[in-house]
Protein backbone atom coordinates (compact mmCIF):
# COMPACT_ATOMS: atom_id res chain seq x y z
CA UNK A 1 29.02 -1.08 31.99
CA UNK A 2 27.16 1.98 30.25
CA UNK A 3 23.47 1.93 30.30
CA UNK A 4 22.15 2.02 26.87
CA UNK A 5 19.38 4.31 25.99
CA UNK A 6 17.96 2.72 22.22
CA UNK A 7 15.13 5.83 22.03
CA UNK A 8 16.39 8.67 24.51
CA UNK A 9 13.76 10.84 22.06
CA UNK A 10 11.04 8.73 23.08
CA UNK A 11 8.73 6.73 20.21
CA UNK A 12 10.39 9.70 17.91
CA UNK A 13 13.01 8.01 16.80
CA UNK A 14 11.85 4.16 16.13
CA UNK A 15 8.28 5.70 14.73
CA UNK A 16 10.09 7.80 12.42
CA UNK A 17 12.68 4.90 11.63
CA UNK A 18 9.56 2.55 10.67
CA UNK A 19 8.09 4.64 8.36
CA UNK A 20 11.06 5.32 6.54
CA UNK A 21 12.28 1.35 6.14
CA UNK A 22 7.94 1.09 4.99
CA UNK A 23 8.96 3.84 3.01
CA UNK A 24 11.65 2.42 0.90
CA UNK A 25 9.95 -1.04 0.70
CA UNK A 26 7.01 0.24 -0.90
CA UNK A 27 8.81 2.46 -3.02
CA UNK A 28 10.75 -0.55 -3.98
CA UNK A 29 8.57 -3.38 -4.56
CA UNK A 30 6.38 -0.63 -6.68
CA UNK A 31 9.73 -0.34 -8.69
CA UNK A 32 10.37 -4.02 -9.05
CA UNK A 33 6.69 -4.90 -9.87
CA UNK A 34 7.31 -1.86 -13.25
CA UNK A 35 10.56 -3.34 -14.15
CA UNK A 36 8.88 -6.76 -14.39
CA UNK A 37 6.64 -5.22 -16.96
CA UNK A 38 9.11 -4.30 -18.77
CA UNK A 39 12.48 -4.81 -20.57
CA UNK A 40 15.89 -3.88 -21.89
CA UNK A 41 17.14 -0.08 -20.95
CA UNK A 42 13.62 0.39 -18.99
CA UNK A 43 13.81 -2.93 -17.00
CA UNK A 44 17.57 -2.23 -15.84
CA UNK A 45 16.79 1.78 -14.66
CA UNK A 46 13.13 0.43 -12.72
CA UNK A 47 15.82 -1.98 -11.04
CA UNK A 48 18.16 0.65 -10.40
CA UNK A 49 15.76 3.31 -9.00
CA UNK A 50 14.32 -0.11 -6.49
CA UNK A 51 17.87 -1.34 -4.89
CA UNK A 52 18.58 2.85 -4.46
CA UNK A 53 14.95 3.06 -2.51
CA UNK A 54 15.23 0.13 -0.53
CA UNK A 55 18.92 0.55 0.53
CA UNK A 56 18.05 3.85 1.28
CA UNK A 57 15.13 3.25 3.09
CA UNK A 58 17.24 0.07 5.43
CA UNK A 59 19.92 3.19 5.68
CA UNK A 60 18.06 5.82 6.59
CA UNK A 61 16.19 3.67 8.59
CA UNK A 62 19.42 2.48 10.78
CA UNK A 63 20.64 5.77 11.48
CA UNK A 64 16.75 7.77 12.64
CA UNK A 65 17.01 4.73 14.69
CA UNK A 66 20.47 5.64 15.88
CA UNK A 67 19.79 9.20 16.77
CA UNK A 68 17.90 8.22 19.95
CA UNK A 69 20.73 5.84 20.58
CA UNK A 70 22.50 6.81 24.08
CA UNK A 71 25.57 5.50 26.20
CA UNK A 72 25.43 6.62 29.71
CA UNK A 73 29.07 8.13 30.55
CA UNK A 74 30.70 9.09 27.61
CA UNK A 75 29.76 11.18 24.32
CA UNK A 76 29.01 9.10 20.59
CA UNK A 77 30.79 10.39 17.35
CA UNK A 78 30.44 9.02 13.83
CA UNK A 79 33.19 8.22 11.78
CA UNK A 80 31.92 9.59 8.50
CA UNK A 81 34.05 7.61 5.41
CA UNK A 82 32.81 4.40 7.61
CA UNK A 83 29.28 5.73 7.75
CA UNK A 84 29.12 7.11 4.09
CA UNK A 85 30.38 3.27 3.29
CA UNK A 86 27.46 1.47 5.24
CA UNK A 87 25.18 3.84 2.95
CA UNK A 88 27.00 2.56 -0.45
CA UNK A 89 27.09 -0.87 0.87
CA UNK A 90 23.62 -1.16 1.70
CA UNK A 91 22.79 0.50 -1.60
CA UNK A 92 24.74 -1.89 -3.95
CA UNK A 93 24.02 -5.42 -1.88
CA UNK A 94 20.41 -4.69 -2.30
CA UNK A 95 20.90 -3.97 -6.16
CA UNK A 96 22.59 -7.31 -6.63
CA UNK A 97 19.93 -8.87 -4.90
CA UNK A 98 17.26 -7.14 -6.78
CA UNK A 99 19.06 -7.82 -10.42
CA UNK A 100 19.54 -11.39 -9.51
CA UNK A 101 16.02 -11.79 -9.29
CA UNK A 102 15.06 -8.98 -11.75
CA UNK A 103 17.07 -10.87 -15.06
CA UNK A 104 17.17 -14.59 -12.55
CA UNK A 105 15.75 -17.39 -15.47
CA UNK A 106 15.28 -20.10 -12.28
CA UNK A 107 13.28 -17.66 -9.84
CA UNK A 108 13.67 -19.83 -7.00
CA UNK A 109 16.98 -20.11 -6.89
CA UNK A 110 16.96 -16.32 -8.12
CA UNK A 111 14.95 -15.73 -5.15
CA UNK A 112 17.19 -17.56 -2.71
CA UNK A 113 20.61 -16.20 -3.57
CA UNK A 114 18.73 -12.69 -3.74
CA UNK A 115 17.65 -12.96 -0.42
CA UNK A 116 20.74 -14.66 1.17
CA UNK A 117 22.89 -11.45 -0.55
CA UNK A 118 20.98 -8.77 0.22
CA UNK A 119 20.22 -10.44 3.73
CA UNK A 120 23.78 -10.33 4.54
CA UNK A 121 24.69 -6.94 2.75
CA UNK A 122 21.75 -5.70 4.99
CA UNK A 123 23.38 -7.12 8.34
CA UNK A 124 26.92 -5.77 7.28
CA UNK A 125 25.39 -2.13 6.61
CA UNK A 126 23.90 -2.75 10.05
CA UNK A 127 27.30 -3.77 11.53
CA UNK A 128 29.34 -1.45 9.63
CA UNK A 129 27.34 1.45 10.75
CA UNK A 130 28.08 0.49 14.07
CA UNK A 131 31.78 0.32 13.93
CA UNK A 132 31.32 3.87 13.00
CA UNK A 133 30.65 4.58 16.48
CA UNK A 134 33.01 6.56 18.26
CA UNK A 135 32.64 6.46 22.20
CA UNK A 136 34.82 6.41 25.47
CA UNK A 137 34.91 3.23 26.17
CA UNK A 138 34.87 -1.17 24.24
CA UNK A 139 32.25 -1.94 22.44
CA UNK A 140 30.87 -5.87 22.44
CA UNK A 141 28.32 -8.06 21.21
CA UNK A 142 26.25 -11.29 22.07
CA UNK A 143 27.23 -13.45 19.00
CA UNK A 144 23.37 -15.34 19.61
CA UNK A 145 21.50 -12.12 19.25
CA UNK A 146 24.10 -11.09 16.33
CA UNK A 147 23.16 -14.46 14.58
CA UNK A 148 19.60 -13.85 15.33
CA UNK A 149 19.67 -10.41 13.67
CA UNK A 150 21.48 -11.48 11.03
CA UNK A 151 18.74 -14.47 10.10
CA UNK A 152 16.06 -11.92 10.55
CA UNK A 153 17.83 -9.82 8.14
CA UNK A 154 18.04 -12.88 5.51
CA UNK A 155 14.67 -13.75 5.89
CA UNK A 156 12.88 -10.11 5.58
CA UNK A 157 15.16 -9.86 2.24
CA UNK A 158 14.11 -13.05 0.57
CA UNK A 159 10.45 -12.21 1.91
CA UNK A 160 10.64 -8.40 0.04
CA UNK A 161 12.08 -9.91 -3.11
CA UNK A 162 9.53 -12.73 -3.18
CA UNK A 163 7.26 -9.73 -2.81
CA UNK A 164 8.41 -7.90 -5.42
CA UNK A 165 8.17 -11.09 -7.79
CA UNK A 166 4.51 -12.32 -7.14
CA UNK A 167 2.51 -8.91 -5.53
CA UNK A 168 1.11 -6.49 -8.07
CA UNK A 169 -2.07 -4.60 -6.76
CA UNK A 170 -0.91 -1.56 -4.48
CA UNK A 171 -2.74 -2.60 -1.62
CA UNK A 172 -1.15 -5.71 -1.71
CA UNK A 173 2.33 -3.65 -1.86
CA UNK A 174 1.23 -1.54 0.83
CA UNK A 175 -0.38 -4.08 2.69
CA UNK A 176 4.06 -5.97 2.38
CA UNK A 177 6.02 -2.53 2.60
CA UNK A 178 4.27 -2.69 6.42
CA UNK A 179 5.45 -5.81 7.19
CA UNK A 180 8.98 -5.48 5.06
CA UNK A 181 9.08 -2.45 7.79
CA UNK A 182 8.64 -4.09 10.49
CA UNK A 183 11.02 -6.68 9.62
CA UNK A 184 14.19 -4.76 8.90
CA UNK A 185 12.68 -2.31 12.12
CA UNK A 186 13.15 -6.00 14.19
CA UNK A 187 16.29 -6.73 12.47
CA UNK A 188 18.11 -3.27 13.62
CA UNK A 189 17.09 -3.10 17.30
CA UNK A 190 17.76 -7.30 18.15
CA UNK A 191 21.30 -6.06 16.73
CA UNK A 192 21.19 -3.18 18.84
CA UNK A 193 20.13 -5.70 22.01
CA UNK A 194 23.39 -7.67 21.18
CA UNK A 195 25.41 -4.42 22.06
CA UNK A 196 26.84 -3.68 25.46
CA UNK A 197 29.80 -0.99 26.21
CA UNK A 198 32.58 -1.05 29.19
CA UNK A 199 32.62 2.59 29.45
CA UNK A 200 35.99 4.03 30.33
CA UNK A 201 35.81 7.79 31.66
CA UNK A 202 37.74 10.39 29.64
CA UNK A 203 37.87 14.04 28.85
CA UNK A 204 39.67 13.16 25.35
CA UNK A 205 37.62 14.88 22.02
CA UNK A 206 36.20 11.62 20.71
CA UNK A 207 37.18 12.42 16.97
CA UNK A 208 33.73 11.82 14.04
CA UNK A 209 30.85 14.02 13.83
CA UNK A 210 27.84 14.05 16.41
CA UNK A 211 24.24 13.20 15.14
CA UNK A 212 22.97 15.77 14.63
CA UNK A 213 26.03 17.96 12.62
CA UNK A 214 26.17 14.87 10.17
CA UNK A 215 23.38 11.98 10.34
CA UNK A 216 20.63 14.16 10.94
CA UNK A 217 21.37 16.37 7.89
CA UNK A 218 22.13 13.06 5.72
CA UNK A 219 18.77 11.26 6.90
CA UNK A 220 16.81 14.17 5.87
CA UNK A 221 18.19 14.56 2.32
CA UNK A 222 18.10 10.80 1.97
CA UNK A 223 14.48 10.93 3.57
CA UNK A 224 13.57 13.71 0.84
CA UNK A 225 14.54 11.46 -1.87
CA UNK A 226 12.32 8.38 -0.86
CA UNK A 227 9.11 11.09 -0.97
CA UNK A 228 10.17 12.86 -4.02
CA UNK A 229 10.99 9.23 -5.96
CA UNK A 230 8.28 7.88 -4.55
CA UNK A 231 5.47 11.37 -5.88
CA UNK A 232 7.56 10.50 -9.34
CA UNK A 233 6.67 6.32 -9.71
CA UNK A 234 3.17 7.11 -8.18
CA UNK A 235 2.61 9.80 -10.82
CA UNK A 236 4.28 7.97 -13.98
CA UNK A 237 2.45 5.79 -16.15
CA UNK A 238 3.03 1.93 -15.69
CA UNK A 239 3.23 -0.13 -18.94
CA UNK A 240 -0.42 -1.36 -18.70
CA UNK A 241 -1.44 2.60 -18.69
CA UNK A 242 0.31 3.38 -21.28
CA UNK A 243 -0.46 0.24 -23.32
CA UNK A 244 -4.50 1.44 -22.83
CA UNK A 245 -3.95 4.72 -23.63
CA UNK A 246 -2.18 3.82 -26.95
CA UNK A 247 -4.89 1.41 -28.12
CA UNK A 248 -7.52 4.45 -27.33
CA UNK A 249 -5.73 7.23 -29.34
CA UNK A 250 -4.97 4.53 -32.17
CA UNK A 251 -8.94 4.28 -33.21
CA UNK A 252 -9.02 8.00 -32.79
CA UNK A 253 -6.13 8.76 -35.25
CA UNK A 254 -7.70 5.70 -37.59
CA UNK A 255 -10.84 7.63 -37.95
CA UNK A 256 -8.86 11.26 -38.68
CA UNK A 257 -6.56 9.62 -41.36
């Protein structure tokens, strides 16, 4: 068996990983709390711009995490079509979670078939990230700590969308993307925990790209887009902003007329 190393960077890697997944939750359940206060076109793109954040942030997230990953004996690779589909998986399982409970009529049943699909797209982004691994050597998992993850995954989805329905101040939001953070931070390394590898010595080019030539580069750009999205909602007026500011210039433009 290869010893696995799940932070061979140190706290780097699962610090980093954290704030990203707090990242996109905030960033999300700030988007989810505008789209509720709104509706039609502007509803739908809040919605939109939430699932990309937080499947972005769970991404990004995974693979920070993954750079400090290690296997004692043999070199890791990354199948890139698999990896680049974890990244569109997680993105569009989250957005059918979010638009079931975005445009749901019943919230709690909204609310649970949110959080049971985007649970389960979250664990399969998980999983399929990992059979993107390229190593010398069989990969395995404990099927208890794979259920495990998998319920933690269901639960910290249902608990971000319940979030996202009932929290509205931005402490409170702050106050759940820690915790939404933590959860899908929990999630990720009890899946990790369920891995072991039977490392078989070779001198074979593992075929994929290493860490660093293609997830470090993708984690950055995707990284760049949670802070620049995130300068863009905190800088935009919300409806109630807008709403004042239009009953303020009304008098004004009452008394010029």
């Amino acid at each position: 068996m290869g010893h696995l190393d799940h932070a061979s960077f140190g706290w780097l890697t699962p610090l980093l990983s954290y704030a990203m997944a707090c990242i996109g939750a905030a960033l999300g359940l700030r988007c989810t709390v505008r789209a509720l206060a709104t509706t039609g076109r502007s509803r739908r793109n809040w919605l939109v711009t939430a699932a990309s954040a937080i499947g972005t942030g769970i991404w990004t997230m995974h693979f920070v995490a993954m750079l400090g990953f290690g296997v004692s004996g043999t070199d890791i690779r990354y199948d890139v079509p698999l990896t680049l589909l974890s990244l569109l998986v997680a993105v569009a399982v989250v957005c059918a979670g979010v638009f079931a409970v975005g445009y749901g009529r019943d919230r709690g049943r909204a609310l649970f078939l949110g959080g049971l699909t985007t649970g389960l797209g979250v664990a399969s982004m998980h999983y399929l990230g990992m059979a993107a691994v390229r190593l010398h050597g069989d990969v395995s998992y404990d099927p208890v700590l794979v259920a495990l993850s998998v319920a933690i995954a269901v639960l910290a989805a249902t608990a971000a969308l319940w979030a996202g329905l009932n929290i509205k101040s931005p402490l409170a939001v702050a106050v759940a993307s820690l915790v939404m953070g933590a959860a899908v931070s929990s999630m990720h390394y009890t899946g990790m925990l369920a891995v072991s590898v039977r490392v078989t010595p070779s001198d074979t080019v593992l075929p994929g790209a290493t860490a660093m030539q293609f997830i470090f580069p993708l984690a950055v750009g995707l990284g760049s887009y949670l802070f620049l999205t995130s300068a863009f909602v905190a800088l935009s007026p919300s409806a109630g902003e807008r709403e004042a500011s239009a009953s303020v210039q009304r008098p004004v433009e009452n008394a010029a007329g």
